[in-house]
N, C-alpha and C. Protein backbone atom coordinates (compact mmCIF):
# COMPACT_ATOMS: atom_id res chain seq x y z
N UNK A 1 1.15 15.28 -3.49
CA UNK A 1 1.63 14.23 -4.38
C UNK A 1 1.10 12.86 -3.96
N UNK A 2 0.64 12.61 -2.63
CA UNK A 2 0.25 11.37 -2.57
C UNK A 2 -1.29 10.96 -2.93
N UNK A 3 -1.39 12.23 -2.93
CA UNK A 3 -3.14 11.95 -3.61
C UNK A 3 -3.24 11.42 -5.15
N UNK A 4 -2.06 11.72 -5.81
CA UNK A 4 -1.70 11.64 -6.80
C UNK A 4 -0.98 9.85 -7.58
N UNK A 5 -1.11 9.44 -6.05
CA UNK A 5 -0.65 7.74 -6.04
C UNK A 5 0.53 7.71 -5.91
N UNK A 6 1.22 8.47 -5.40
CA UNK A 6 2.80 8.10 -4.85
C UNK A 6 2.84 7.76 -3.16
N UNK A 7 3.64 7.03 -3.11
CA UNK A 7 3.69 6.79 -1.48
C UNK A 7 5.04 8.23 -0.75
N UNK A 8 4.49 8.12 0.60
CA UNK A 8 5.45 9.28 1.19
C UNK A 8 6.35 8.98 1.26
N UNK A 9 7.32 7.38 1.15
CA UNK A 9 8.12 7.46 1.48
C UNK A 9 9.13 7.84 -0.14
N UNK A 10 8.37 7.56 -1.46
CA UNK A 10 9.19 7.67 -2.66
C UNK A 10 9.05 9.51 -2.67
N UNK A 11 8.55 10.14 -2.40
CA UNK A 11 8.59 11.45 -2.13
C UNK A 11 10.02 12.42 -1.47
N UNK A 12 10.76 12.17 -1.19
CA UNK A 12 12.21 12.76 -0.75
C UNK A 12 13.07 12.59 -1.45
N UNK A 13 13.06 11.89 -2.28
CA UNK A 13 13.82 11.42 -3.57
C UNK A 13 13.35 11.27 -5.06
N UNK A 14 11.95 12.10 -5.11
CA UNK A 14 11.10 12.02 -6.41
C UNK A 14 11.67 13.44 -7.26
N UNK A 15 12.15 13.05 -8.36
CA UNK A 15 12.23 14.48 -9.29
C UNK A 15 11.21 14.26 -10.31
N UNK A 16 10.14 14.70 -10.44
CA UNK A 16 9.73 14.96 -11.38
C UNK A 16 9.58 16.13 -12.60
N UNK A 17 9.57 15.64 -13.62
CA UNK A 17 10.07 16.29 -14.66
C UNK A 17 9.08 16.79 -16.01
N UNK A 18 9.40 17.83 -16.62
CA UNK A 18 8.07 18.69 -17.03
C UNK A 18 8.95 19.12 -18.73
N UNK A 19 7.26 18.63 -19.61
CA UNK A 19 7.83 19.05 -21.06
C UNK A 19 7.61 20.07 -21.20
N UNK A 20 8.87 20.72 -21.38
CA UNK A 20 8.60 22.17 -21.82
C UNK A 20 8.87 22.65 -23.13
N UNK A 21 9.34 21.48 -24.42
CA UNK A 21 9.19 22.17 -25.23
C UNK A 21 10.71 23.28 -25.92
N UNK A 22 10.52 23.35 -26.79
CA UNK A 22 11.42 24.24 -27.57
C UNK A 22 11.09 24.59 -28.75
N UNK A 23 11.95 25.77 -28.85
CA UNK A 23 11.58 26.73 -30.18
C UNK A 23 11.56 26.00 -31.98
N UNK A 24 12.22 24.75 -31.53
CA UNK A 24 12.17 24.39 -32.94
C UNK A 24 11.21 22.79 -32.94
N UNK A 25 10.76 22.85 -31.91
CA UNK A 25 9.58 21.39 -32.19
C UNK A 25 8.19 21.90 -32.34
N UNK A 26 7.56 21.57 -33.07
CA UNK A 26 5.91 21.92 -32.64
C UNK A 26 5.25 21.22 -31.69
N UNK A 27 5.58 20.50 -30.52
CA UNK A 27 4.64 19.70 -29.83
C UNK A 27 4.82 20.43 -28.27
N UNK A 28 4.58 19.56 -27.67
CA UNK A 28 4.55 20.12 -25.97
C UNK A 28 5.94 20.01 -25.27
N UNK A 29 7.12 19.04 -26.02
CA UNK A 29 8.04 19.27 -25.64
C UNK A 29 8.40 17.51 -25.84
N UNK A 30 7.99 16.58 -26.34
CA UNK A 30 7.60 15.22 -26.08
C UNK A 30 8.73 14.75 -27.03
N UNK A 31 9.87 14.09 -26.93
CA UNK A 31 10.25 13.34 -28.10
C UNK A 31 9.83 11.88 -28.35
N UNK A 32 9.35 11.45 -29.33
CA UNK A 32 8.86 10.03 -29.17
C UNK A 32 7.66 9.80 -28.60
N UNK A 33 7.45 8.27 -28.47
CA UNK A 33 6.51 7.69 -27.68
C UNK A 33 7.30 6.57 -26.73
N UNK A 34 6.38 6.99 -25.12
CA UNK A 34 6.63 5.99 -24.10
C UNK A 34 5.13 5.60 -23.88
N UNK A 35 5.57 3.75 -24.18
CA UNK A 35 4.14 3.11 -23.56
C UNK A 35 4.18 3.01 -22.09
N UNK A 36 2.53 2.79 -21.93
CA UNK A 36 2.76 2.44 -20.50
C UNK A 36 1.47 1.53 -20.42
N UNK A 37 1.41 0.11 -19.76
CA UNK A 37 1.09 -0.86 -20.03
C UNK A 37 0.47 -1.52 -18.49
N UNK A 38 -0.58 -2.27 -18.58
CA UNK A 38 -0.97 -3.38 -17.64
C UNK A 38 -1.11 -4.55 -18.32
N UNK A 39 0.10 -4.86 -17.32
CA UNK A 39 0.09 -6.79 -17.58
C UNK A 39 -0.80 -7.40 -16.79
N UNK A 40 -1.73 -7.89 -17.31
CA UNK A 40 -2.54 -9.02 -16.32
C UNK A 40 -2.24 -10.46 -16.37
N UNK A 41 -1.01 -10.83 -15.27
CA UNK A 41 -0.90 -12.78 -15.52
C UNK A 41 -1.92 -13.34 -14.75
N UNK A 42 -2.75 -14.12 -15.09
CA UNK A 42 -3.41 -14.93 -14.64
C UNK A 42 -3.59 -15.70 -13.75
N UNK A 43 -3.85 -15.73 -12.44
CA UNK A 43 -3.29 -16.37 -11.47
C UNK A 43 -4.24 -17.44 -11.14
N UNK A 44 -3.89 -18.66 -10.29
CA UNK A 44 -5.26 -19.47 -10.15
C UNK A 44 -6.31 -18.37 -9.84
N UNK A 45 -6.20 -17.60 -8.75
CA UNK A 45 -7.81 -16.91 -7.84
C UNK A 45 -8.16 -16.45 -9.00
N UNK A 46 -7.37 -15.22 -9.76
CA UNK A 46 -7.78 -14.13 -11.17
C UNK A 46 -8.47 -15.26 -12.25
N UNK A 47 -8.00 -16.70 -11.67
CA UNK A 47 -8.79 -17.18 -12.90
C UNK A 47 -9.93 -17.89 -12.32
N UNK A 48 -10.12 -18.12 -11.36
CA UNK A 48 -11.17 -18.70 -10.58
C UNK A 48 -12.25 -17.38 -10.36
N UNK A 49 -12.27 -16.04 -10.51
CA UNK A 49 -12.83 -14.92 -10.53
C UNK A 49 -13.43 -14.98 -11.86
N UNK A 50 -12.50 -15.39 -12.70
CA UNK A 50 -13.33 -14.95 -14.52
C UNK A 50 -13.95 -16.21 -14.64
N UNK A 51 -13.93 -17.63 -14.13
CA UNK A 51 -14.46 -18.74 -14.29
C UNK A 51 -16.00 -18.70 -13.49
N UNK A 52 -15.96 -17.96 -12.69
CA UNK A 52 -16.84 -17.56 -11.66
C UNK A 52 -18.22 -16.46 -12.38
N UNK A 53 -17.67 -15.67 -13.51
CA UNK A 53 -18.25 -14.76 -13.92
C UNK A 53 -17.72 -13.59 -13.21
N UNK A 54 -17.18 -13.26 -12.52
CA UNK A 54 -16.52 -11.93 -11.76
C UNK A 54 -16.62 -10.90 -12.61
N UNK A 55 -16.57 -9.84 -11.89
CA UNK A 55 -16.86 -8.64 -12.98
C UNK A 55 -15.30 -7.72 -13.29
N UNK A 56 -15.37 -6.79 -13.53
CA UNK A 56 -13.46 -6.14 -13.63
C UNK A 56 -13.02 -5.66 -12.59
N UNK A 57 -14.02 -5.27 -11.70
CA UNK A 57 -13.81 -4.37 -10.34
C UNK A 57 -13.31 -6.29 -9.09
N UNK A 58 -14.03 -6.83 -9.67
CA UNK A 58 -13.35 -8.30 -8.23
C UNK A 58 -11.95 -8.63 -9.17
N UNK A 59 -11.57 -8.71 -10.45
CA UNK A 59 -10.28 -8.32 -10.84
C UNK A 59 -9.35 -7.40 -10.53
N UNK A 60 -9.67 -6.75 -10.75
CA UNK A 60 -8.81 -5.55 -9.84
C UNK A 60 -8.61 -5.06 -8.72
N UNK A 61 -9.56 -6.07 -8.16
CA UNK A 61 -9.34 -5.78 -6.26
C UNK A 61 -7.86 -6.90 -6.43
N UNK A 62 -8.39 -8.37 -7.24
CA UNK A 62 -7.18 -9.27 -6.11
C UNK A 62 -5.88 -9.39 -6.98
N UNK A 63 -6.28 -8.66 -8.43
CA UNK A 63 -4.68 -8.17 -9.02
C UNK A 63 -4.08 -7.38 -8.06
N UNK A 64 -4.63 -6.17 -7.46
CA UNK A 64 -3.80 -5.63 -6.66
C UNK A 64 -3.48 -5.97 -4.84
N UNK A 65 -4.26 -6.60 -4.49
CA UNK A 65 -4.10 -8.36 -3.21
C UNK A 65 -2.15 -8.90 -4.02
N UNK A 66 -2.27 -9.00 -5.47
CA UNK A 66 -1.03 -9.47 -6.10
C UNK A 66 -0.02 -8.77 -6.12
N UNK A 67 -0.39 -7.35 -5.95
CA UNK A 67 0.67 -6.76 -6.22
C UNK A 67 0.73 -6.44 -7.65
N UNK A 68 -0.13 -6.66 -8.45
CA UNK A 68 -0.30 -6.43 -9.87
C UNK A 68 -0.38 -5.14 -10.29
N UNK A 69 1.00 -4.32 -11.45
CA UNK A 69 0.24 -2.59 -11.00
C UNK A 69 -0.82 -2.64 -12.09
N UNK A 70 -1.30 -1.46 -11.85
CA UNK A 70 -2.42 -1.19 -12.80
C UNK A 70 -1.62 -0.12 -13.73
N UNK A 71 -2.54 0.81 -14.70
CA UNK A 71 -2.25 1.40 -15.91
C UNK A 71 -1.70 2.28 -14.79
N UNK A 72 -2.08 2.99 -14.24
CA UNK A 72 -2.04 3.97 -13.08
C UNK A 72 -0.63 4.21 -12.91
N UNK A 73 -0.32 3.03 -12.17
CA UNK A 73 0.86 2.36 -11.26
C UNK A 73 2.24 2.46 -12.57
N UNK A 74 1.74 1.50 -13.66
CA UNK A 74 2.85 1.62 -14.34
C UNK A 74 3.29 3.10 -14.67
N UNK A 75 1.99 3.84 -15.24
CA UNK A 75 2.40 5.19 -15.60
C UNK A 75 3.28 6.19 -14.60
N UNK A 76 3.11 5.90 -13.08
CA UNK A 76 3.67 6.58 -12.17
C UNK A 76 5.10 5.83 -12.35
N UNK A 77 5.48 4.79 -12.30
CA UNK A 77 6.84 4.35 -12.43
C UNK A 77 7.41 4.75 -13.29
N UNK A 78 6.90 5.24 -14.67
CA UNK A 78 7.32 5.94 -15.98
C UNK A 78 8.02 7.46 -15.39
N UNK A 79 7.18 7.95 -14.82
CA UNK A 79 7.38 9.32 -14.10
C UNK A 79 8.74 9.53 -13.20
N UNK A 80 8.85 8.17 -11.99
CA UNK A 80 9.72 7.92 -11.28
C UNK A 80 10.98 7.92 -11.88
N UNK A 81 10.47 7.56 -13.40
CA UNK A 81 12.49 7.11 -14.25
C UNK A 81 12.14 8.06 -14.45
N UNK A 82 11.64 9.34 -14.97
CA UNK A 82 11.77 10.72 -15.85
C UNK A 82 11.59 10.33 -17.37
N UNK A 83 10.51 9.28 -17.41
CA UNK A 83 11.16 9.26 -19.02
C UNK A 83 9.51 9.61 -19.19
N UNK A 84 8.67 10.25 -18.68
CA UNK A 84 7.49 11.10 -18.96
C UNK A 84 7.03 11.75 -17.90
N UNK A 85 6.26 13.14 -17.67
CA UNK A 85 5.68 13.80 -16.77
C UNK A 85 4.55 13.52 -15.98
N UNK A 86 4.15 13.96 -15.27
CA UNK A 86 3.14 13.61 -14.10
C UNK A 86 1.67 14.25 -15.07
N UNK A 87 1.85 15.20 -15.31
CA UNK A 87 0.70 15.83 -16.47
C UNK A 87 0.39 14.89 -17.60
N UNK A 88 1.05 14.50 -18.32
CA UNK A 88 0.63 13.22 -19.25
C UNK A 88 0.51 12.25 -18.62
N UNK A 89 0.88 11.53 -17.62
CA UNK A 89 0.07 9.99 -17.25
C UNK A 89 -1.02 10.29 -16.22
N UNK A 90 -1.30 11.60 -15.99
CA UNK A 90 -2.91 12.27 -15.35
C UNK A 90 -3.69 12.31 -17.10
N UNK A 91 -3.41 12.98 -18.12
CA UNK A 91 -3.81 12.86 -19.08
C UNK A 91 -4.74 11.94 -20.12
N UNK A 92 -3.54 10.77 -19.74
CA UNK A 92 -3.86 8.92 -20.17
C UNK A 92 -4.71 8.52 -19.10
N UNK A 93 -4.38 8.59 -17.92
CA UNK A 93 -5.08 7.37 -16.71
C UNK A 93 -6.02 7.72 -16.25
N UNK A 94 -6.64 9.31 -16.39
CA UNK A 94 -8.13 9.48 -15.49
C UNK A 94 -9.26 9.93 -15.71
N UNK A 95 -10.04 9.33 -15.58
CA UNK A 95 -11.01 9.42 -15.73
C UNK A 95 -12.36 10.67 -15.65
């Protein structure tokens, strides 16, 4: 699981949770839609990087220097509440 972007220590207390679906839905088991989102705020450096010409990869090094999550990150916190599976935000986030 940590290869997977969870840290060891949220691991002893992680339930993750799996659509399985029922006899009277046609889908994978999904009710609805959950977004899952990257906020990028702008910070002086993040903006001294795009003023600079920086490319997305020197963005995304010092968003995450910020603590900024990425699509990744949010999608794993989605997982953490149970309000989507580990199989769909592998689905959305990789490449």
């Amino acid at each position: 699981m940590i290869s997977l972007g969870f840290h060891e220590n949220e691991l002893k207390d992680l339930t993750i949770y799996k659509a399985v679906g029922c006899d009277q839905c046609n889908n994978r088991g999904y009710k609805g839609r959950v977004g899952i989102y990257e906020v990028m705020p702008i910070s002086e450096e993040i903006g001294r990087i795009i003023m600079a010409n920086g490319n997305a990869m020197h963005i995304a090094d010092q968003a995450r220097k910020e603590g900024i999550n990425d699509l990744r990150q949010s999608g794993l916190n989605k997982v953490r509440m149970g309000l989507t599976s580990l199989e769909e935000v592998n689905r959305v986030t990789t490449e």
